[in-house]
C-alpha atoms as a PDB file:
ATOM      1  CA  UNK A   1     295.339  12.601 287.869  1.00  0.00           C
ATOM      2  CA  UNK A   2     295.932  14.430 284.489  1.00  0.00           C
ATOM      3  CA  UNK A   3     298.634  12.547 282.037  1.00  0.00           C
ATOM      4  CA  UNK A   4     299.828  16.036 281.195  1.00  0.00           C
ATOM      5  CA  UNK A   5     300.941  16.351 284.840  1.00  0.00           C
ATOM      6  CA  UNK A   6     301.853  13.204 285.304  1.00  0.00           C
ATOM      7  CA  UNK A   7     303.917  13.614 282.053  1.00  0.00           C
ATOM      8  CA  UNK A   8     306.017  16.207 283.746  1.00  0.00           C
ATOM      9  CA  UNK A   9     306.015  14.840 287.408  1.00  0.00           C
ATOM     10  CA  UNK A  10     309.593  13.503 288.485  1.00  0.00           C
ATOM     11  CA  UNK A  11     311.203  12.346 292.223  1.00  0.00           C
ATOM     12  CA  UNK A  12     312.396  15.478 293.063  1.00  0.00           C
ATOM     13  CA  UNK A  13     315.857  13.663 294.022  1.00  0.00           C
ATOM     14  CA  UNK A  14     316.664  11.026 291.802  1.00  0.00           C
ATOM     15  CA  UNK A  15     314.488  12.910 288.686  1.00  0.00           C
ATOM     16  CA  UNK A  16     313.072   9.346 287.780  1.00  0.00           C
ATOM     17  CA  UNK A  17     309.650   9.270 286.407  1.00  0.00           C
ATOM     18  CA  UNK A  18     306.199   8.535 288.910  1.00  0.00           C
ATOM     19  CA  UNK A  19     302.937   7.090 288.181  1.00  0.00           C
ATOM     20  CA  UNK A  20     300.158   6.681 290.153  1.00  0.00           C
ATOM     21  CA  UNK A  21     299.755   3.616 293.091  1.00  0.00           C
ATOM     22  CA  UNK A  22     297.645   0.994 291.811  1.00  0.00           C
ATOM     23  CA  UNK A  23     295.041  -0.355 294.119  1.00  0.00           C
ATOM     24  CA  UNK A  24     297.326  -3.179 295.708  1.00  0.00           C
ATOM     25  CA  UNK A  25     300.503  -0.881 296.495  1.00  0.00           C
ATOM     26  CA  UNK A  26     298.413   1.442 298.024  1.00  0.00           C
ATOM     27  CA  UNK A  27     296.333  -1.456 300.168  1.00  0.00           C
ATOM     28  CA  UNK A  28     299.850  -2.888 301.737  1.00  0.00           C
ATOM     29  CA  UNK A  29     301.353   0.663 301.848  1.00  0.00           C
ATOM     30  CA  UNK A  30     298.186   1.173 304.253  1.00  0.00           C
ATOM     31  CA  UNK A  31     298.134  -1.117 306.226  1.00  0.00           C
ATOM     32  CA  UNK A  32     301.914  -0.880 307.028  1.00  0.00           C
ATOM     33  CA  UNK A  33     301.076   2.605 307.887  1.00  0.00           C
ATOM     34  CA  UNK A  34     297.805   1.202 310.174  1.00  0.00           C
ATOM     35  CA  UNK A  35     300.787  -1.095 311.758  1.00  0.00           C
ATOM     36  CA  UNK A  36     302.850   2.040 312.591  1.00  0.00           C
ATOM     37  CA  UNK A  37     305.513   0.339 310.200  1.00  0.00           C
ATOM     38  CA  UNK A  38     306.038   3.177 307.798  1.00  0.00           C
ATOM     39  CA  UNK A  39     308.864   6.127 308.151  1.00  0.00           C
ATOM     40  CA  UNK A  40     309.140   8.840 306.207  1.00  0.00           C
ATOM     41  CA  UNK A  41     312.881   9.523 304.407  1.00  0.00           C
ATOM     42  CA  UNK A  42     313.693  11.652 307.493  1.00  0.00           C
ATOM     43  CA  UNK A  43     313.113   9.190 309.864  1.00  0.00           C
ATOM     44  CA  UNK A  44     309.496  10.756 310.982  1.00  0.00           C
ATOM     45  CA  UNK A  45     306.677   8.351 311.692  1.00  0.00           C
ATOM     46  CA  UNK A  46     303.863   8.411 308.947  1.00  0.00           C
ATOM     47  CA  UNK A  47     300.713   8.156 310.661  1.00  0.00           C
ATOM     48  CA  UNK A  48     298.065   9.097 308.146  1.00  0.00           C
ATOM     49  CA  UNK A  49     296.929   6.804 305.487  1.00  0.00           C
ATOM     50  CA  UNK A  50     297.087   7.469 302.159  1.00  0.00           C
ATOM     51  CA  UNK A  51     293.731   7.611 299.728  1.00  0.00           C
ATOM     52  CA  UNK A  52     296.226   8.224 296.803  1.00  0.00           C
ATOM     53  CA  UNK A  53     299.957   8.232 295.689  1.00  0.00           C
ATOM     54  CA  UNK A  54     302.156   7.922 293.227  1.00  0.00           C
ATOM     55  CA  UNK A  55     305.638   6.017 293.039  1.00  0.00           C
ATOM     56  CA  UNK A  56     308.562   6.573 290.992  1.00  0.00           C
ATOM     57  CA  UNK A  57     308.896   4.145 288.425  1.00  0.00           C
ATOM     58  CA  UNK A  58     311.742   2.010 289.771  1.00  0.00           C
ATOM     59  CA  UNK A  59     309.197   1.364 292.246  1.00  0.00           C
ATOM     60  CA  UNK A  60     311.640   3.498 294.885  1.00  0.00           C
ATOM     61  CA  UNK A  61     309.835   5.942 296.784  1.00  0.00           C
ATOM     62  CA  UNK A  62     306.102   7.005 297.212  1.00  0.00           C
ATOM     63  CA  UNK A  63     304.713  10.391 297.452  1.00  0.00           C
ATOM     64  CA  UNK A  64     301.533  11.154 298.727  1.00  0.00           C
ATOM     65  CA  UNK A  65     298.625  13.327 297.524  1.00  0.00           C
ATOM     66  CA  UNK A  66     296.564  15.246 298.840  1.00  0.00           C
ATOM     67  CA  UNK A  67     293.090  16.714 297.515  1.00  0.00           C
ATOM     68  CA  UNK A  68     294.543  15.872 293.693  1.00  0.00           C
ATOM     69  CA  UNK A  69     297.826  17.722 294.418  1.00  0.00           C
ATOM     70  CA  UNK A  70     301.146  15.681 294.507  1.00  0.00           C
ATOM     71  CA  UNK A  71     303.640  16.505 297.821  1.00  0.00           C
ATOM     72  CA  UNK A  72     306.779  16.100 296.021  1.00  0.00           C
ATOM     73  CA  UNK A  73     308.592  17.548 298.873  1.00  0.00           C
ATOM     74  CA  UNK A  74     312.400  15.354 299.472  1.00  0.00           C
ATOM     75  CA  UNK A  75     311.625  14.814 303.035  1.00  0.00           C
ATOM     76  CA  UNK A  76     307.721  13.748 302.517  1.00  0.00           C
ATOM     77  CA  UNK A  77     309.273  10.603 300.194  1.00  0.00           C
ATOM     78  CA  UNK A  78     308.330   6.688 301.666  1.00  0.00           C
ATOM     79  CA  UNK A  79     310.711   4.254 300.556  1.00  0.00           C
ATOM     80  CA  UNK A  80     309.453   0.958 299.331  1.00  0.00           C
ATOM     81  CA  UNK A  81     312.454  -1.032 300.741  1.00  0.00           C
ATOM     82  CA  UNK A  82     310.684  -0.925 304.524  1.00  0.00           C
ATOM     83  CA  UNK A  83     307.218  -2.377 303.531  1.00  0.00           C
ATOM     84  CA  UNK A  84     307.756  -6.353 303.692  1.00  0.00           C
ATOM     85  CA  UNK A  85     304.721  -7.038 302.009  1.00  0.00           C
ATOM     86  CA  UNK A  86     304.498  -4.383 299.029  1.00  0.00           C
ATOM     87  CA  UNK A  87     303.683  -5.859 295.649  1.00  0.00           C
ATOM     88  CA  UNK A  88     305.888  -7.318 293.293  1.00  0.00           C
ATOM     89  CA  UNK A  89     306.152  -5.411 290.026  1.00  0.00           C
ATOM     90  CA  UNK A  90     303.398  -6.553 287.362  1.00  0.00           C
END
């Protein structure tokens, strides 16, 4: 994804910066989503995995893409705090 976007790119509720999902936060956000473990911030089941996301920097809540563009839509927002096995911070 282009720095200059990702430069500007914020959570559209909390306005903290994203970056993209490294390869291991978006291998255990998978396979909680291949487990039907994964909820979207409305409550809706997410069913579809994701080849690419990015997270807000406090590590909060993910936000897909799709075909290079970012859904930064409230309601499209995973949070982090439901996936047991997500990553530690590096």
């Amino acid at each position: 994804m282009d720095k200059r976007l990702l430069d500007i790119l914020c959570c559209p509720v909390s306005k903290t910066p994203v970056r993209p999902l490294n390869s291991s936060e978006l291998h255990a956000l998978n396979q909680a989503i291949d487990a039907g473990q994964v909820v979207n911030v409305v409550g809706s089941s997410v069913q579809t995995r994701l080849g690419e996301g990015l997270i807000t920097v406090d590590r909060k809540v993910v936000y897909r893409v799709e075909d290079g563009i970012p859904v930064m839509l409230p309601e499209e927002g995973i949070g982090t705090t439901q996936l047991n096995d997500f990553p530690a911070q590096a």
